[in-house]
Protein backbone atom coordinates (compact mmCIF):
# COMPACT_ATOMS: atom_id res chain seq x y z
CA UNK A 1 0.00 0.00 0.00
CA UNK A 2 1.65 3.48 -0.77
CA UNK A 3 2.00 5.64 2.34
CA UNK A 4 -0.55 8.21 3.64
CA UNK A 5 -1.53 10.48 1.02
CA UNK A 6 -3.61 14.06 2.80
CA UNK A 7 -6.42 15.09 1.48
CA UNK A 8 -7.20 18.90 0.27
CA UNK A 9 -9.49 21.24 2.72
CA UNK A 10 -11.82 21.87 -0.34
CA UNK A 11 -11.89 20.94 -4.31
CA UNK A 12 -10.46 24.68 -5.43
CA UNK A 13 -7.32 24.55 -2.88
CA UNK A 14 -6.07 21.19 -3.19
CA UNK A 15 -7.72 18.79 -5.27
CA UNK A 16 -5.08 16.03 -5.84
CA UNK A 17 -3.62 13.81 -3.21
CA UNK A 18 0.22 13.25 -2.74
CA UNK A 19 1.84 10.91 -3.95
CA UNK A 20 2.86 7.47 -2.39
CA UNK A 21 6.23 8.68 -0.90
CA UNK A 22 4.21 11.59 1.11
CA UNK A 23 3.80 11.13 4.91
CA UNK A 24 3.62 14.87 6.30
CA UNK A 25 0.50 16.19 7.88
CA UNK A 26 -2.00 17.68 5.36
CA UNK A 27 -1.66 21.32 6.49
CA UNK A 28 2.17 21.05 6.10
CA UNK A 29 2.06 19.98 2.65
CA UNK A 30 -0.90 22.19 1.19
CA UNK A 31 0.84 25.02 2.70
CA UNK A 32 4.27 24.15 1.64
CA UNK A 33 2.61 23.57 -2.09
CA UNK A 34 1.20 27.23 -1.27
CA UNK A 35 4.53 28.23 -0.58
CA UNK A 36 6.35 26.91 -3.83
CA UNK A 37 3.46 28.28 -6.28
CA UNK A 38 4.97 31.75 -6.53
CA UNK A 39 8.07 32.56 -8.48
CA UNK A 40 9.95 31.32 -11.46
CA UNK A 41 10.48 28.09 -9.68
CA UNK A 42 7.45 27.22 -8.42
CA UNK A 43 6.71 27.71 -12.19
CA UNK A 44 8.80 25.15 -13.92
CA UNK A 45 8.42 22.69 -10.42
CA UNK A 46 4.15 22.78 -11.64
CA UNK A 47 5.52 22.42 -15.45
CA UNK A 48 8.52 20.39 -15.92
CA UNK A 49 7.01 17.42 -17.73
CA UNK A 50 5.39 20.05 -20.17
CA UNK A 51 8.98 21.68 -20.76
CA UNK A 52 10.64 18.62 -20.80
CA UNK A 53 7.75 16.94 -23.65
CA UNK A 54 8.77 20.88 -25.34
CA UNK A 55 12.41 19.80 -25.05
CA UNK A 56 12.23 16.24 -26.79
CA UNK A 57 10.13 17.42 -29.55
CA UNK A 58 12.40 20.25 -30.97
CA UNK A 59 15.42 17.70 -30.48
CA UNK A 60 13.75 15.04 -32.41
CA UNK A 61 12.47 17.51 -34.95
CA UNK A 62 16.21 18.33 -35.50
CA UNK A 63 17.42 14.73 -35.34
CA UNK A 64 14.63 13.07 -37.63
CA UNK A 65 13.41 16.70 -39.51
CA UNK A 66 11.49 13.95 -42.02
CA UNK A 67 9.65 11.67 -39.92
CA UNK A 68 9.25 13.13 -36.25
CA UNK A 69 7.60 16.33 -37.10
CA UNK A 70 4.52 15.08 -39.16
CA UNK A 71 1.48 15.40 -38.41
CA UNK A 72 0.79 11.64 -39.12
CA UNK A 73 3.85 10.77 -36.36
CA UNK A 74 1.85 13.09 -33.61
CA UNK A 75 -1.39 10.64 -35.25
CA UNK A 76 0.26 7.63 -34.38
CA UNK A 77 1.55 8.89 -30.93
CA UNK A 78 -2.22 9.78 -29.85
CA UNK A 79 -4.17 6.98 -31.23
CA UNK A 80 -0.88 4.47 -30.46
CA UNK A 81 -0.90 5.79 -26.63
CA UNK A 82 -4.49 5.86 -25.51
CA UNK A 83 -4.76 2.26 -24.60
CA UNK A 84 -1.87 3.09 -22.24
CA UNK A 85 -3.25 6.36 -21.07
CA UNK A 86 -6.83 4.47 -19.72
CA UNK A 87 -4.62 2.18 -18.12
CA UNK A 88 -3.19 4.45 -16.67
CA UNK A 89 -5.77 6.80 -15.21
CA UNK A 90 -7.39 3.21 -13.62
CA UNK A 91 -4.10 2.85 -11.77
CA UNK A 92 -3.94 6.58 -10.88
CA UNK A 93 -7.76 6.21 -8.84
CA UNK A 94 -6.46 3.57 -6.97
CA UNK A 95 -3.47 5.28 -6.10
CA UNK A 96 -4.99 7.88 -5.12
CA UNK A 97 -7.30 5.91 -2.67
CA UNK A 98 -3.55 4.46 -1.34
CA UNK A 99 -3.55 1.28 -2.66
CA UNK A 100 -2.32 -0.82 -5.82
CA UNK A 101 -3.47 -2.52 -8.35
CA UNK A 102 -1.62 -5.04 -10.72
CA UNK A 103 -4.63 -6.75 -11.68
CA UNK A 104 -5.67 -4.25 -14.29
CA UNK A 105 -3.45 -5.10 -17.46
CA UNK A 106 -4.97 -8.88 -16.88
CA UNK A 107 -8.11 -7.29 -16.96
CA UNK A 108 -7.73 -5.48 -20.34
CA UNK A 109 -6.40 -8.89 -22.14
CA UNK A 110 -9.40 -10.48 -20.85
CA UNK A 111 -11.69 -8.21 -22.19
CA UNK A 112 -10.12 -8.03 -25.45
CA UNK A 113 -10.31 -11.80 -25.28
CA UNK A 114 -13.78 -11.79 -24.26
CA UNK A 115 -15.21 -9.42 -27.07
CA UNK A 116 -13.45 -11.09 -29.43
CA UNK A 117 -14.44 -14.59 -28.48
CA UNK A 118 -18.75 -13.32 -27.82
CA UNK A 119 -18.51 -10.85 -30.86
CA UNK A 120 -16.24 -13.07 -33.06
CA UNK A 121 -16.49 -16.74 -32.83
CA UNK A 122 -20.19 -16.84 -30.94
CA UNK A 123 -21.85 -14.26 -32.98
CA UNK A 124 -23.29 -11.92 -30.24
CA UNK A 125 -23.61 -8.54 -31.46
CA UNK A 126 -21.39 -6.00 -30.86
CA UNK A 127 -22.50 -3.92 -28.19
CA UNK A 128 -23.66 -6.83 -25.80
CA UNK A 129 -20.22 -7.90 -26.47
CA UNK A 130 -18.62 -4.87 -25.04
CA UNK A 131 -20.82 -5.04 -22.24
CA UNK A 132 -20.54 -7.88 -21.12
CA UNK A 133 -16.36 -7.43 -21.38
CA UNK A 134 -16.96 -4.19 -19.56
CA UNK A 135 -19.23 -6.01 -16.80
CA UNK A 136 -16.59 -8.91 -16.40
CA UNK A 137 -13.89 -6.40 -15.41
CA UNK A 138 -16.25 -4.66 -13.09
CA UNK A 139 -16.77 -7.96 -11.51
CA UNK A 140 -12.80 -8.54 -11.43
CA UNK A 141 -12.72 -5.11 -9.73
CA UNK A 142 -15.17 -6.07 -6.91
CA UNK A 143 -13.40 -9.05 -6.19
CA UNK A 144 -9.45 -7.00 -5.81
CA UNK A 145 -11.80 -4.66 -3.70
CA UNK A 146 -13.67 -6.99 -1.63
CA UNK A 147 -10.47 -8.60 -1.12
CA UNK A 148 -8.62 -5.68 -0.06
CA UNK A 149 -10.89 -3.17 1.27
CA UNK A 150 -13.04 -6.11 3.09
CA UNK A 151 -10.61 -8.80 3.87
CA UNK A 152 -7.81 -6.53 4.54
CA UNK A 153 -5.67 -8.57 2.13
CA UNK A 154 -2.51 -6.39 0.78
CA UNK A 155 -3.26 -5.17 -2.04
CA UNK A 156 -0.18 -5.74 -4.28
CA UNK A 157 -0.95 -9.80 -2.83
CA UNK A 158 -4.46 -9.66 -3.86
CA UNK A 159 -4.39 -7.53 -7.32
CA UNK A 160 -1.56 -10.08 -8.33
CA UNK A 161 -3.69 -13.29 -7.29
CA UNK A 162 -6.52 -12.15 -9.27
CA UNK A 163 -4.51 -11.24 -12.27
CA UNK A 164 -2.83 -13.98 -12.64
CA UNK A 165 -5.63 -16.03 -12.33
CA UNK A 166 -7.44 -13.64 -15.05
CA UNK A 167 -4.62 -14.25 -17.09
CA UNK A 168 -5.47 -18.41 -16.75
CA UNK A 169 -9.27 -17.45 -17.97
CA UNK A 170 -7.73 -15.36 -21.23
CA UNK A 171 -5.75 -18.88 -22.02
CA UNK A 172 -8.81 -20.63 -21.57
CA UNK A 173 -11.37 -18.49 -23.92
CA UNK A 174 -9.25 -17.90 -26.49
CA UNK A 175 -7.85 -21.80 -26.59
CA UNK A 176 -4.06 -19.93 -26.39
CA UNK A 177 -4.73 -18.76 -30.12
CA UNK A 178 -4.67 -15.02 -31.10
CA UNK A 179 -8.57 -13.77 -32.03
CA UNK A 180 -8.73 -12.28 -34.92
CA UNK A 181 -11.71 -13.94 -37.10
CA UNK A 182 -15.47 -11.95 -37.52
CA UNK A 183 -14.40 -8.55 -35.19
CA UNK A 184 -17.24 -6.52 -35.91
CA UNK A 185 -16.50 -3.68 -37.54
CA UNK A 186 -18.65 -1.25 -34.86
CA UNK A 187 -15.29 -1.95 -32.51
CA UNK A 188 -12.62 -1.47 -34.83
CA UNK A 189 -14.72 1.65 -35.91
CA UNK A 190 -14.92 2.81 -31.67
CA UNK A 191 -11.35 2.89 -31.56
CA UNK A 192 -9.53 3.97 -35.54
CA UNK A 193 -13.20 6.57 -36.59
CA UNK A 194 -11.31 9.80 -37.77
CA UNK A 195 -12.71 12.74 -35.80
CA UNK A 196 -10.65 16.48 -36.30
CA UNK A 197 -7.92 14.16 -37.40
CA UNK A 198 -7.58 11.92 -34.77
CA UNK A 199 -8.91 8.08 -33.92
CA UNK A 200 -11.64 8.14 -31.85
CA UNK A 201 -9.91 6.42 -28.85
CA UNK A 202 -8.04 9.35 -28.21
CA UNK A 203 -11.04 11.36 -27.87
CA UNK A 204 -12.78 8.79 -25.65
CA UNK A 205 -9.68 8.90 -23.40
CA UNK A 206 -9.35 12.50 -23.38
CA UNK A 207 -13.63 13.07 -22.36
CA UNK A 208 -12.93 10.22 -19.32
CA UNK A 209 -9.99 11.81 -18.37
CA UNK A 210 -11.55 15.54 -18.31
CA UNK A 211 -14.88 13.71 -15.87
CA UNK A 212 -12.10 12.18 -14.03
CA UNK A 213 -10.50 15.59 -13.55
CA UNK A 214 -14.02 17.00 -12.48
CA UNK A 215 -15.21 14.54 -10.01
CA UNK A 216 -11.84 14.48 -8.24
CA UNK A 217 -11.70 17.95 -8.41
CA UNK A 218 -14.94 19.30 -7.60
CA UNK A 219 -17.17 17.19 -5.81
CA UNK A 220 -17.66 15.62 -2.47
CA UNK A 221 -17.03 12.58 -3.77
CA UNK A 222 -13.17 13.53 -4.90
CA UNK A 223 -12.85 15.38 -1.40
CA UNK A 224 -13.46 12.14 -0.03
CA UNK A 225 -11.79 9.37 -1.88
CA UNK A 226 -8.38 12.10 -1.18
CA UNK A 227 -9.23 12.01 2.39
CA UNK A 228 -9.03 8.01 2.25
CA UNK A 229 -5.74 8.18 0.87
CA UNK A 230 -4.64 10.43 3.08
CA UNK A 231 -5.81 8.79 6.38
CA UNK A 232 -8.34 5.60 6.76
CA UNK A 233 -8.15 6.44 10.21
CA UNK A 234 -8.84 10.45 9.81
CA UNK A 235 -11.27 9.46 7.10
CA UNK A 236 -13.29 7.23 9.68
CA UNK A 237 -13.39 9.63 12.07
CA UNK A 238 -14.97 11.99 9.72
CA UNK A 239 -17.77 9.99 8.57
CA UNK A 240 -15.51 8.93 5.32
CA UNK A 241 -16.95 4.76 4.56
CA UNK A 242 -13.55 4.01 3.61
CA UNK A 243 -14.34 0.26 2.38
CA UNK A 244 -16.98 1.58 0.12
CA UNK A 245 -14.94 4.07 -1.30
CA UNK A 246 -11.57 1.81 -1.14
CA UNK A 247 -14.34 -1.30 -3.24
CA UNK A 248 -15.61 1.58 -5.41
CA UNK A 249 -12.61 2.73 -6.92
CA UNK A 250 -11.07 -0.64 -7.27
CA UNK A 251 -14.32 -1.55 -9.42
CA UNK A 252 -14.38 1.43 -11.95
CA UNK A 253 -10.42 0.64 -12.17
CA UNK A 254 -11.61 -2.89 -13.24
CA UNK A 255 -13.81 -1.08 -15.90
CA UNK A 256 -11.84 1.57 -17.34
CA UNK A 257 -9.48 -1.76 -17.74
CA UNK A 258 -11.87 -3.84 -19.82
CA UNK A 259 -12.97 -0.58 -22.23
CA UNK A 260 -8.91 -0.16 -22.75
CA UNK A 261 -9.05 -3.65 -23.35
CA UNK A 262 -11.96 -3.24 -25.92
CA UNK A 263 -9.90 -0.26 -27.92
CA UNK A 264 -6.99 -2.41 -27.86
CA UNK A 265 -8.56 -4.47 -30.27
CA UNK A 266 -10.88 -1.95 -31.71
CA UNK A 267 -7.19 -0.73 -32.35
CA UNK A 268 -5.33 -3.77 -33.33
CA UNK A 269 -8.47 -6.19 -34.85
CA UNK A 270 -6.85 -8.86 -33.10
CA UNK A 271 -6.92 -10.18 -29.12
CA UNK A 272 -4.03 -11.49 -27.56
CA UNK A 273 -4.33 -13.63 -23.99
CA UNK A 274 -0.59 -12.49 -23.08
CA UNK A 275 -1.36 -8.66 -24.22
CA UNK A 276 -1.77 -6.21 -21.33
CA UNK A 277 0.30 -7.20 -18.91
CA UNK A 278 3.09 -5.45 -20.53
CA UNK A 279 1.56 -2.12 -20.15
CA UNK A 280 1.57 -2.21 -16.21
CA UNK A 281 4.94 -0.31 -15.79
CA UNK A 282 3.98 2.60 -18.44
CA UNK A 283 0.81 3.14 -16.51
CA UNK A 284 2.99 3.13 -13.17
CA UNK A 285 5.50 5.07 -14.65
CA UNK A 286 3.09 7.63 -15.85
CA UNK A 287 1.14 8.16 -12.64
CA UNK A 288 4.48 8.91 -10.31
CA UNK A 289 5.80 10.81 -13.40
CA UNK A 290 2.13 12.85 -13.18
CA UNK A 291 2.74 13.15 -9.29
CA UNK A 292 5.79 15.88 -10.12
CA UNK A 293 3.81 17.70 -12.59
CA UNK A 294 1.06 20.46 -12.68
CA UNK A 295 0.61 19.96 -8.93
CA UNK A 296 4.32 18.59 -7.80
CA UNK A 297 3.76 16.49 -4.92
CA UNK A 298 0.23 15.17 -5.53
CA UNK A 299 -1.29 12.63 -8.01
CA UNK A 300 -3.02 14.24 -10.46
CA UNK A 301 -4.99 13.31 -14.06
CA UNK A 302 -3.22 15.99 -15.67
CA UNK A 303 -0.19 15.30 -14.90
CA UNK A 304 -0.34 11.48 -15.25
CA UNK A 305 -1.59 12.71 -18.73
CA UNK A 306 1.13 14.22 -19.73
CA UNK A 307 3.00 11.80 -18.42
CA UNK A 308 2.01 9.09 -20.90
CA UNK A 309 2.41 12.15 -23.70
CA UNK A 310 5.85 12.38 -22.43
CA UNK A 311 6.85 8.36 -22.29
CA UNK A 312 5.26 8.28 -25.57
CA UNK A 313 7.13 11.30 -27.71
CA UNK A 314 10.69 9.68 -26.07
CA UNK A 315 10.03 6.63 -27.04
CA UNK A 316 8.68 7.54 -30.71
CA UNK A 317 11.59 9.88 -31.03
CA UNK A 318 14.27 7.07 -30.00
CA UNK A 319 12.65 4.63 -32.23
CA UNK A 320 12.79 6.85 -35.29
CA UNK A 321 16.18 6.94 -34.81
CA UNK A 322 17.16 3.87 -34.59
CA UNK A 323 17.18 2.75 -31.18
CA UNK A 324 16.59 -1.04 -30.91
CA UNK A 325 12.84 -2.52 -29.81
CA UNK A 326 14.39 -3.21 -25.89
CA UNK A 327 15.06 0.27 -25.46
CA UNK A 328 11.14 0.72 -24.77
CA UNK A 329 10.86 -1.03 -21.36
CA UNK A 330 14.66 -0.10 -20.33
CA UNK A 331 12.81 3.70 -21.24
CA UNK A 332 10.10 3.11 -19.46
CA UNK A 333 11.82 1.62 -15.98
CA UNK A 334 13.62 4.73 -16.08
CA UNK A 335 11.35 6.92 -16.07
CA UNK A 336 9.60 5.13 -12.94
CA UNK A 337 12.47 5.11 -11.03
CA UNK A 338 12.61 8.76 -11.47
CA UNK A 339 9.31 9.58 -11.21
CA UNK A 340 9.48 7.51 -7.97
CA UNK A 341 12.28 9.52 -7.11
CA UNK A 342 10.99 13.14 -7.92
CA UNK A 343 7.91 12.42 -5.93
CA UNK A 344 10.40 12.09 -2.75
CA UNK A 345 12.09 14.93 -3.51
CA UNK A 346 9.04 16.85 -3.54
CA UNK A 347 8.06 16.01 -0.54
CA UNK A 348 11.46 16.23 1.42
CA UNK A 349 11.58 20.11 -0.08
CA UNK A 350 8.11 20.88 0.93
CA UNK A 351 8.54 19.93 4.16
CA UNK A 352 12.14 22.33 4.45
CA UNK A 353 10.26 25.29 3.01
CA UNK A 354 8.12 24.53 6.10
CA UNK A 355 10.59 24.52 8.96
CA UNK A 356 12.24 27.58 7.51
């Protein structure tokens, strides 16, 4: 479970939480955060993966002058990343609510696996496909929060337990074989549909992430699930149901999952049982990466957003130029690691701004 993680006074002050790393009593850290707003620092602290995503275009654009600065590169980037970028935001709620959850790349093979198998090879129209994917990872996500919120099982333990054993049920529906016979075309055409010149996942990540941003943000709801990350105990005290909130979180997690898994093969017209798994670290990556940006110090679906943009123009930019297919995970470790990192460093300098 990540360490305590405060939870803002109000949704206009300090809507995100801090990161895993943060221990410090809430009024030290919103105040510090106060503190390190003004100034040229504060400015580039609140900005730095924004300057830094500034940074790797122009020096890929001077590398690779051909192929990095086309429109049809910044294409692939957004339609290529927003798999990865749902994924993400599922592990950033759960995060938030101070817990993990490995479970949720199993969950998006299995629901790729699951439409393809109901919409492909048993005929069921498309949409009852989807929902019934989209209900099976909501299920998934009420047993890692049953088992965690409920049963007090760690987390990390119990996420891992059910995704491996979600990864046994993708072997078993799809017979070990890659399903690619009779997608419908309705899912291919949720995911690649052009709209202002981009595929439609893109957009469909970019709307969940903005409601995201709004319900953390400004509602009671978002004040609360903060204040369980911050302190079960404080949050109890309060009036906070910290199981419901703890099961609730872990179950739209399990659901933002399956529809990633559902524009993954919208995306790639094929399912595969071992996909998904693989994009665990980005989405980790990306959420402690977020935690140093836009509000340094606190998760935050901004942030984690451009994040993803961030992991996503490197890597593009290194593979136009050559670098070999391994550099992508080695890339991605990295940038946990530092985003791990940052997120302590943040926290160690708010709390000297506040015994100066």
């Amino acid at each position: 479970m990540p360490p305590s993680s405060e939870a803002p006074g109000s949704p206009e002050t300090a809507p995100e939480t801090p990161s895993a790393t943060q221990s410090a009593p809430a009024e030290q850290v919103v105040a510090s955060a106060r503190a390190g707003r003004g100034g040229l620092a504060g400015l580039v602290r609140r900005h730095i993966i924004l300057l830094l995503i500034v940074a790797l275009v122009i020096l890929f654009s001077i590398l690779e002058p051909s192929t990095f600065p086309t429109f049809a590169n910044f294409q692939g980037i957004a339609l290529g990343q927003a798999v990865s970028a749902l994924l993400a935001l599922a592990v950033l709620l759960v995060v938030i609510a101070g817990e993990f959850d490995l479970s949720v790349g199993y969950i998006l093979g299995f629901s790729a696996v699951l439409s393809a198998a109901l919409a492909g090879l048993a005929g069921l129209p498309a949409v009852p496909a989807i929902l019934a994917s989209l209900a099976a990872g909501a299920v998934l996500g009420l047993l890692s929060g049953t088992l965690t919120a409920r049963l007090k099982v760690n987390s990390l333990i119990a996420t891992l337990g059910v995704g491996l054993a979600v990864s046994g049920l993708s072997v078993g529906v799809s017979g070990g074989q890659i399903l690619s016979t009779g997608i419908p075309p309705f899912i291919t055409g949720l995911a690649r549909t052009q709209i202002l010149g981009f595929g439609a996942a893109a957009w469909i990540v970019l709307a969940i992430a903005a409601i995201m941003y709004v319900v953390l943000t400004k509602t009671p709801v978002g004040r609360k699930l903060y204040a369980t990350g911050g302190s079960e105990q404080v949050a109890r005290m309060v009036g906070i149901r910290v199981r419901l909130m703890k099961t609730m979180v872990f179950v739209i997690a399990g659901l933002l999952a399956a529809l990633a898994g559902v524009l993954q093969l919208g995306l790639s017209g094929a399912a595969n049982p071992s996909f998904g798994s693989n994009l665990l670290l980005p989405a980790f990556a990306a959420v402690f990466l977020g935690s140093t940006t836009v509000r340094p110090g606190f998760f935050n679906v901004w942030g984690t957003m451009l994040a993803i943009v961030l992991l996503a123009v490197g890597f593009s930019g290194l593979s136009l130029a050559g670098a070999p297919f391994w550099v992508e995970p080695v890339f991605d470790g990295v940038a946990l690691i530092v985003g791990v990192l940052l997120s302590r460093w943040n926290v160690v300098s708010a709390r000297m701004r506040r015994t100066r």
